[in-house]
C-alpha atoms as a PDB file:
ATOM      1  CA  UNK A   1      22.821  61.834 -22.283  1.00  0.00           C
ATOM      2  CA  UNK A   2      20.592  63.950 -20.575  1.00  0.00           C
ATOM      3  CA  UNK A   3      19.543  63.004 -17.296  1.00  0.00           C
ATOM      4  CA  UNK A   4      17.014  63.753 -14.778  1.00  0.00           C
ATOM      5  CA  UNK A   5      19.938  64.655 -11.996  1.00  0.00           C
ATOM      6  CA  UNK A   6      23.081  66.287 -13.947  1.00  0.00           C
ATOM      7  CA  UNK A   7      26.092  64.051 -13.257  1.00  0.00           C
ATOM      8  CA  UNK A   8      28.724  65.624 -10.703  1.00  0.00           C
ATOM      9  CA  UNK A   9      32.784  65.564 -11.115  1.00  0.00           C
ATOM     10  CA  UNK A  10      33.855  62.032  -9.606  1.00  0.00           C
ATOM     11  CA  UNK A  11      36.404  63.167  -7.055  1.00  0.00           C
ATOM     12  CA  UNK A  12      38.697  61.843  -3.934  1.00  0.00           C
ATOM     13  CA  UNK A  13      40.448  58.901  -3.251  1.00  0.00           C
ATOM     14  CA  UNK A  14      37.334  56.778  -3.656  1.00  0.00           C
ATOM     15  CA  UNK A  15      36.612  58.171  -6.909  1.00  0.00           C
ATOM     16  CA  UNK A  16      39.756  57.380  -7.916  1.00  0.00           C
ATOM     17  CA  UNK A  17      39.223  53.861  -6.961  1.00  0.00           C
ATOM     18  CA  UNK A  18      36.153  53.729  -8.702  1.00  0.00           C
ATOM     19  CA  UNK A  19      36.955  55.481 -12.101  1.00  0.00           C
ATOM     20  CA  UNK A  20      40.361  53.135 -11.982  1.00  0.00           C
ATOM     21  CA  UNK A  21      37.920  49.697 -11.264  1.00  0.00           C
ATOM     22  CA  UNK A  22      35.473  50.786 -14.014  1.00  0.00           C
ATOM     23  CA  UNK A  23      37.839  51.333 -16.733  1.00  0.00           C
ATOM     24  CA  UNK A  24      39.193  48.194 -16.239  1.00  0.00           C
ATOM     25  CA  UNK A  25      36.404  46.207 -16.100  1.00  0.00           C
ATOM     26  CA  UNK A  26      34.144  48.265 -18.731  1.00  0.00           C
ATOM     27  CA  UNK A  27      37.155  50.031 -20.641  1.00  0.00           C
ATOM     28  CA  UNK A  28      35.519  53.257 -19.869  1.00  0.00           C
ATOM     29  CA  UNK A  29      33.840  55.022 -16.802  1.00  0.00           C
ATOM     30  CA  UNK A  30      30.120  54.924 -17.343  1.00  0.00           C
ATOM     31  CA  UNK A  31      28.410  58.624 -17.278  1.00  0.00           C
ATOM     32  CA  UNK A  32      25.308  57.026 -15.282  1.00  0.00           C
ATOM     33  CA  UNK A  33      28.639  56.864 -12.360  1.00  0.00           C
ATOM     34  CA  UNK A  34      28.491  60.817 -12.136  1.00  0.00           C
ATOM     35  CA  UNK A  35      24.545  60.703 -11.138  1.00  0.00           C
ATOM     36  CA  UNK A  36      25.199  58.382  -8.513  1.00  0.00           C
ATOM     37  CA  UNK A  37      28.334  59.796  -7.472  1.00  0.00           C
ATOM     38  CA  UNK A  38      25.815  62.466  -5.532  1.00  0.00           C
ATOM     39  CA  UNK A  39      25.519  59.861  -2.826  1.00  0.00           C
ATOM     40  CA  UNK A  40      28.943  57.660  -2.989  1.00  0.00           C
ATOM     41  CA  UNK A  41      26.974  55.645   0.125  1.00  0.00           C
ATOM     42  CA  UNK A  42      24.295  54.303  -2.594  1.00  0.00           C
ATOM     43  CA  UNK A  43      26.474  54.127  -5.382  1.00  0.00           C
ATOM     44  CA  UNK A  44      29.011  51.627  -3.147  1.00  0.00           C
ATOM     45  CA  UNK A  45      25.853  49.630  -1.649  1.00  0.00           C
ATOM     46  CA  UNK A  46      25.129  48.804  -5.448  1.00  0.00           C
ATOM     47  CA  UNK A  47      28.378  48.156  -6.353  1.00  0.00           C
ATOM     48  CA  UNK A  48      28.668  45.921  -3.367  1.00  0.00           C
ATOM     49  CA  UNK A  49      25.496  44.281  -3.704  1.00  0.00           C
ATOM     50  CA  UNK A  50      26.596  43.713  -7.670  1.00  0.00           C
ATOM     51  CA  UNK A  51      29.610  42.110  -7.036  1.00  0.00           C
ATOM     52  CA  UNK A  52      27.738  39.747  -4.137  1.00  0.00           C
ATOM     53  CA  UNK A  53      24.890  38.711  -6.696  1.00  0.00           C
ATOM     54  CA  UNK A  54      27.870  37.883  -9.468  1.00  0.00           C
ATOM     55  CA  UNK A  55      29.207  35.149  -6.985  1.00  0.00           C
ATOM     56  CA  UNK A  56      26.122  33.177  -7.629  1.00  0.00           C
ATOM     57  CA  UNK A  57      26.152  30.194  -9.424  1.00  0.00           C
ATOM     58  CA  UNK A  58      22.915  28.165  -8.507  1.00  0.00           C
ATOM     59  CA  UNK A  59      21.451  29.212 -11.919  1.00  0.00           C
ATOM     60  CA  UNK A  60      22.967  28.717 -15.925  1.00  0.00           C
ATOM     61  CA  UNK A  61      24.591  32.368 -16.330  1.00  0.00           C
ATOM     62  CA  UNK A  62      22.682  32.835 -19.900  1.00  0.00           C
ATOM     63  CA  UNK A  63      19.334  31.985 -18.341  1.00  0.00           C
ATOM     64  CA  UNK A  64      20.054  34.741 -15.882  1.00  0.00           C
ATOM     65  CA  UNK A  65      21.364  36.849 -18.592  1.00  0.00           C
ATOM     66  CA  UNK A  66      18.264  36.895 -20.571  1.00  0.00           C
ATOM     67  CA  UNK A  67      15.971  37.201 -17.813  1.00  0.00           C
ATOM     68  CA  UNK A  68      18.065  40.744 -16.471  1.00  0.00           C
ATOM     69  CA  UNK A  69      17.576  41.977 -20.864  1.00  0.00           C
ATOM     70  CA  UNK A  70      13.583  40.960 -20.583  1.00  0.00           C
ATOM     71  CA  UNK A  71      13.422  43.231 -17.325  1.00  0.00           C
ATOM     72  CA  UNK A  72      15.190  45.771 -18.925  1.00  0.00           C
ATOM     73  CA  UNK A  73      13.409  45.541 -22.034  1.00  0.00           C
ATOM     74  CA  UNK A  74       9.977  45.560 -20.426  1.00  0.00           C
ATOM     75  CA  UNK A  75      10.871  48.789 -18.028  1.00  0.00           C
ATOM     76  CA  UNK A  76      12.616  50.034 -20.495  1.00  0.00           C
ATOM     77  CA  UNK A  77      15.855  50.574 -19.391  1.00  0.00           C
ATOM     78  CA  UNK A  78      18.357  51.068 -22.388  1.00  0.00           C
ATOM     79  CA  UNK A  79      21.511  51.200 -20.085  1.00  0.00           C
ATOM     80  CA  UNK A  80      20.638  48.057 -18.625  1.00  0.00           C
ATOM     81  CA  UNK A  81      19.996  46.311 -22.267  1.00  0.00           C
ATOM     82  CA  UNK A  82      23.487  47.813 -23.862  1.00  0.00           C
ATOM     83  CA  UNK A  83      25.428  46.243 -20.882  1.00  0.00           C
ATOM     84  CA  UNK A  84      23.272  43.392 -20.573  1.00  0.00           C
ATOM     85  CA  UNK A  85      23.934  42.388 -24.171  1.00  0.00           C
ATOM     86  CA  UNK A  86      27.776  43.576 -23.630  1.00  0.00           C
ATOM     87  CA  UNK A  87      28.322  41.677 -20.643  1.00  0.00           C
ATOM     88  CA  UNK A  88      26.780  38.530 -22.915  1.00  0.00           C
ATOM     89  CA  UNK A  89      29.601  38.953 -25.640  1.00  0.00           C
ATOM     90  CA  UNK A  90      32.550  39.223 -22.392  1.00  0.00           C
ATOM     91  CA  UNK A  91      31.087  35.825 -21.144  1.00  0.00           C
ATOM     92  CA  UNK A  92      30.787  34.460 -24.449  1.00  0.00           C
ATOM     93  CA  UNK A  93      27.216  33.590 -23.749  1.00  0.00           C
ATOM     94  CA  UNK A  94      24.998  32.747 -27.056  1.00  0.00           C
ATOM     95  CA  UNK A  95      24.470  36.752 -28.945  1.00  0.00           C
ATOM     96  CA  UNK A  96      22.015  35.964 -31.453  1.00  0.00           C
ATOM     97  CA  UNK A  97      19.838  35.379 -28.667  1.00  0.00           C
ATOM     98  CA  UNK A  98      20.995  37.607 -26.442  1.00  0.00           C
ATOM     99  CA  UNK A  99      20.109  40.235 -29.248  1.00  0.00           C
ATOM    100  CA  UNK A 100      16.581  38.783 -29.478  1.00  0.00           C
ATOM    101  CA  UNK A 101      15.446  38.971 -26.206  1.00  0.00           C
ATOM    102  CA  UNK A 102      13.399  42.749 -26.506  1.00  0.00           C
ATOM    103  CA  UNK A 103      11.143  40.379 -28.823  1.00  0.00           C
ATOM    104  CA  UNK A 104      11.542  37.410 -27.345  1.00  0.00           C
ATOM    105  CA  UNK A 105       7.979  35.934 -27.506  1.00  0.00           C
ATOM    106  CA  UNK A 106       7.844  36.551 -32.072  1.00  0.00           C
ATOM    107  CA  UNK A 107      11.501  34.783 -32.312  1.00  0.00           C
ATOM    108  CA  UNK A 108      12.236  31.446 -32.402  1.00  0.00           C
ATOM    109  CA  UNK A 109      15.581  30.740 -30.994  1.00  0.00           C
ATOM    110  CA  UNK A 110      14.209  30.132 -27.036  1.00  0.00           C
ATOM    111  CA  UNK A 111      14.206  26.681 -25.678  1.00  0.00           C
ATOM    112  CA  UNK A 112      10.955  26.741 -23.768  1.00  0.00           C
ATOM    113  CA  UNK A 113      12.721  26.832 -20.643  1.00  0.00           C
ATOM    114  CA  UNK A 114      14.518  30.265 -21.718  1.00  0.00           C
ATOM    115  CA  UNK A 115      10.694  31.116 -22.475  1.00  0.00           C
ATOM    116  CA  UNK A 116       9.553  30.162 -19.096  1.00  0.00           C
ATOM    117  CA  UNK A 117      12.470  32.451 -17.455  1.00  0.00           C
ATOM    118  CA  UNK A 118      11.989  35.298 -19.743  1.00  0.00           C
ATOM    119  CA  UNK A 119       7.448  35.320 -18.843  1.00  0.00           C
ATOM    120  CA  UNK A 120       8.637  34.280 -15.261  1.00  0.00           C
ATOM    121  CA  UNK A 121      11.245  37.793 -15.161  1.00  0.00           C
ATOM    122  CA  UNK A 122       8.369  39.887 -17.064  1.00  0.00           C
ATOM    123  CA  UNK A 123       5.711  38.755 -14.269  1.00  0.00           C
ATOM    124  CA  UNK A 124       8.108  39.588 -11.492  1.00  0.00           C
ATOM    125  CA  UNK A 125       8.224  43.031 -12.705  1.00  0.00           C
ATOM    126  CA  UNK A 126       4.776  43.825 -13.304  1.00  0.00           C
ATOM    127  CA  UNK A 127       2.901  46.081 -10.887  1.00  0.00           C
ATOM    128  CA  UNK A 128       1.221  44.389  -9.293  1.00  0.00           C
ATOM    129  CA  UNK A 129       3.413  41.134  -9.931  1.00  0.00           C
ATOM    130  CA  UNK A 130       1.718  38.648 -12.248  1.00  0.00           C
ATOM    131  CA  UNK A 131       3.541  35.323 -11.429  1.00  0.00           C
ATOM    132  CA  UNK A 132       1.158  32.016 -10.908  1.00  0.00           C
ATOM    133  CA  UNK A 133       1.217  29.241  -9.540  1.00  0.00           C
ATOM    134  CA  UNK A 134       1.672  27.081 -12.753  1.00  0.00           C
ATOM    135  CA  UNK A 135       4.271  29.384 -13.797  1.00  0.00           C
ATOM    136  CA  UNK A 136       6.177  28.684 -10.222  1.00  0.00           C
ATOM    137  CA  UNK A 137       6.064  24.621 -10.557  1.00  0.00           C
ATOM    138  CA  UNK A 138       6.936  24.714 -14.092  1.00  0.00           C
ATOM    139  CA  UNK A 139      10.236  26.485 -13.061  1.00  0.00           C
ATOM    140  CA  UNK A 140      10.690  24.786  -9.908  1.00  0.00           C
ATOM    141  CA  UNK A 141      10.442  21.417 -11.776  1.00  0.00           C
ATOM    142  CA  UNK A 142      13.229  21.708 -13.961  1.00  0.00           C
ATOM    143  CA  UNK A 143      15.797  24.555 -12.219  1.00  0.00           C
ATOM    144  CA  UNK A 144      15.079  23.132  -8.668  1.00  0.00           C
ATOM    145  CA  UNK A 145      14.877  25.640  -5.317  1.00  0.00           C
ATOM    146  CA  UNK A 146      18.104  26.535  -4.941  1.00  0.00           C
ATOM    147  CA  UNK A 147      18.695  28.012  -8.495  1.00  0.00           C
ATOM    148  CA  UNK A 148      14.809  29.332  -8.526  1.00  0.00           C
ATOM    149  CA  UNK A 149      15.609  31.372  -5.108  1.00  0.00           C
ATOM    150  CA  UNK A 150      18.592  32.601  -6.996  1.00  0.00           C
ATOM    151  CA  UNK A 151      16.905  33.541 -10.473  1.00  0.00           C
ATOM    152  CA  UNK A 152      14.108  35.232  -8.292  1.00  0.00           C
ATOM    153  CA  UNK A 153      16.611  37.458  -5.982  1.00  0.00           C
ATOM    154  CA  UNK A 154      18.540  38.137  -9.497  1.00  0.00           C
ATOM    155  CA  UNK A 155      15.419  39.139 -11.011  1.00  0.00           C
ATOM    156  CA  UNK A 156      14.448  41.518  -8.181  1.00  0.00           C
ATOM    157  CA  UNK A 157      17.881  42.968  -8.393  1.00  0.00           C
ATOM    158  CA  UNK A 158      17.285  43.994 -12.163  1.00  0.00           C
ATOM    159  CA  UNK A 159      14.373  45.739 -11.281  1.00  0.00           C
ATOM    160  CA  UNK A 160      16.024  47.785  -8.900  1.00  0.00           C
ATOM    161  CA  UNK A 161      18.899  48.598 -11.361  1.00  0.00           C
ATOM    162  CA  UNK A 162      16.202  49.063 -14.482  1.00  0.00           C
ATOM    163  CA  UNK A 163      13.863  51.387 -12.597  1.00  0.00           C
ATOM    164  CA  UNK A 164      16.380  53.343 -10.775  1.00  0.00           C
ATOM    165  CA  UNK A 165      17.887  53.803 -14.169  1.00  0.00           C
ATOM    166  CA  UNK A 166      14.970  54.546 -15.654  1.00  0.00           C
ATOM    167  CA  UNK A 167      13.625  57.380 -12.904  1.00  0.00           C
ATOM    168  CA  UNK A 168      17.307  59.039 -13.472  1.00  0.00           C
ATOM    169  CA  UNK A 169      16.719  59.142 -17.047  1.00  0.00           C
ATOM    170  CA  UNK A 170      20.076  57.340 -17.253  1.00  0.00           C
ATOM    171  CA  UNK A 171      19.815  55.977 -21.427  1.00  0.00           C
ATOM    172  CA  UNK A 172      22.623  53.586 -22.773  1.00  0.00           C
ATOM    173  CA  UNK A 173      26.688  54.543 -22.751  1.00  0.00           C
ATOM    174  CA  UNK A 174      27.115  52.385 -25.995  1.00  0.00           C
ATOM    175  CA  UNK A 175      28.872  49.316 -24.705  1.00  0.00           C
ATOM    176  CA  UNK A 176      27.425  46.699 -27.523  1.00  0.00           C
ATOM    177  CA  UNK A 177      28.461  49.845 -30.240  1.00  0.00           C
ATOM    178  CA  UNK A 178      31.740  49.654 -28.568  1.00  0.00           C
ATOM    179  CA  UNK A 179      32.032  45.962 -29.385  1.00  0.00           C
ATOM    180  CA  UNK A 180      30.798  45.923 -32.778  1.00  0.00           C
ATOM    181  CA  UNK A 181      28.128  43.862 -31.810  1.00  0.00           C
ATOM    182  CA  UNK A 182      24.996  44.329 -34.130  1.00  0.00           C
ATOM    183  CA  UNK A 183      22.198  46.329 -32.769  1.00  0.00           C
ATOM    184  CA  UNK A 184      19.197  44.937 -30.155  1.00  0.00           C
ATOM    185  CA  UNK A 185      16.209  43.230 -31.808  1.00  0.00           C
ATOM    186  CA  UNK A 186      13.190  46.004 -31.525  1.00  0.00           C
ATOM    187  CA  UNK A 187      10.660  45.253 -28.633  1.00  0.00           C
ATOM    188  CA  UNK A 188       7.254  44.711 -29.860  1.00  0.00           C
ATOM    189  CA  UNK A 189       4.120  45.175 -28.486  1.00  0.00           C
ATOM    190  CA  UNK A 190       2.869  42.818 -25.805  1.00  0.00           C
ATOM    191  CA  UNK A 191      -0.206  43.180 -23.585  1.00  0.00           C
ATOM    192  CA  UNK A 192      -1.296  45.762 -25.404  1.00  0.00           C
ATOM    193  CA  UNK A 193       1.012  47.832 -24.219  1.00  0.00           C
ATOM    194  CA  UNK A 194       4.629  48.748 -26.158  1.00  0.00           C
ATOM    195  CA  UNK A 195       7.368  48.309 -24.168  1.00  0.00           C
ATOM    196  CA  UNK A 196      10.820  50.853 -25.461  1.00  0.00           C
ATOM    197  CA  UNK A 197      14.140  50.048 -25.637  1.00  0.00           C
END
């Protein structure tokens, strides 16, 4: 992995703490951990906000799942697809889809609300943001506020994660490989533009 910022030596108690949490969780410590070790204060603000946003449970887990992957996919954060389809095997959430979601308007195994959640995440993270009206009601209608507020705040916490990925040139640490899960459908081109992997 080459990134933009070489990673520094995780050190101290903290790091400790940190490399001992990670392996547990993940079974490894991810490398992306030794770019953001730089500033510890920014690295435990995510981790912090992380574990805050994993306590909610307004909105179905796989619908949130898929709508992290189609940020991912469209910024084109790698890392964030790997452990986004990872983290879908550990919560035994639905794979083949999962795996689908980088082409997720060609296949067919979306319920049109997964659809809705999936355009809904890609508008969020469009610059400017393209979300409408129509869009809005159609998810408000059948999630209700409370678990729209919560897919919205999700969604604008997987942008921050994708692009700050992304800028560090942090690429995937092999977490679906790990698993023997089968490799992430290609992305395919959509507004004219191709969106990578």
């Amino acid at each position: 992995m080459a990134t933009r910022i070489p990673p520094t030596e995780i050190t101290g108690v903290q790091g400790a703490m940190v490399k001992r949490f990670t392996k547990k969780m993940l079974g490894q410590v991810p490398e992306p951990l030794g770019v953001y070790w730089h500033n510890p204060k920014v690295l435990k603000s995510y981790l912090a906000t992380g574990g805050k946003v994993q306590k909610w449970h307004a909105c179905d887990l796989s619908l949130k799942s898929f709508a992290h992957m189609a940020v991912a996919s469209l910024i084109g954060c790698s890392w964030c697809l790997d452990f986004g389809y990872f983290q879908a095997h550990n919560e035994d959430l639905d794979l083949a889809k999962a795996r689908e979601v980088p082409r997720w308007r060609e296949s067919d195994v979306f319920t049109p609300l997964e659809r809705d959640v999936m355009a809904y995440a890609e508008a969020m993270s469009q610059t400017p943001p393209t979300v409408t009206d129509e869009m809005s009601a159609r998810l408000l209608e059948r999630l209700g506020p409370p678990a729209l507020v919560e897919l919205t705040a999700f969604i604008a916490q997987a942008n921050v994660y994708a692009r700050s990925n992304v800028a560090f040139g942090i690429e995937s640490d092999g977490f679906a490989k790990a698993c023997g899960l089968k490799p992430l459908a290609e992305p395919t081109a959509q507004l004219g533009v191709a969106s990578a992997a």
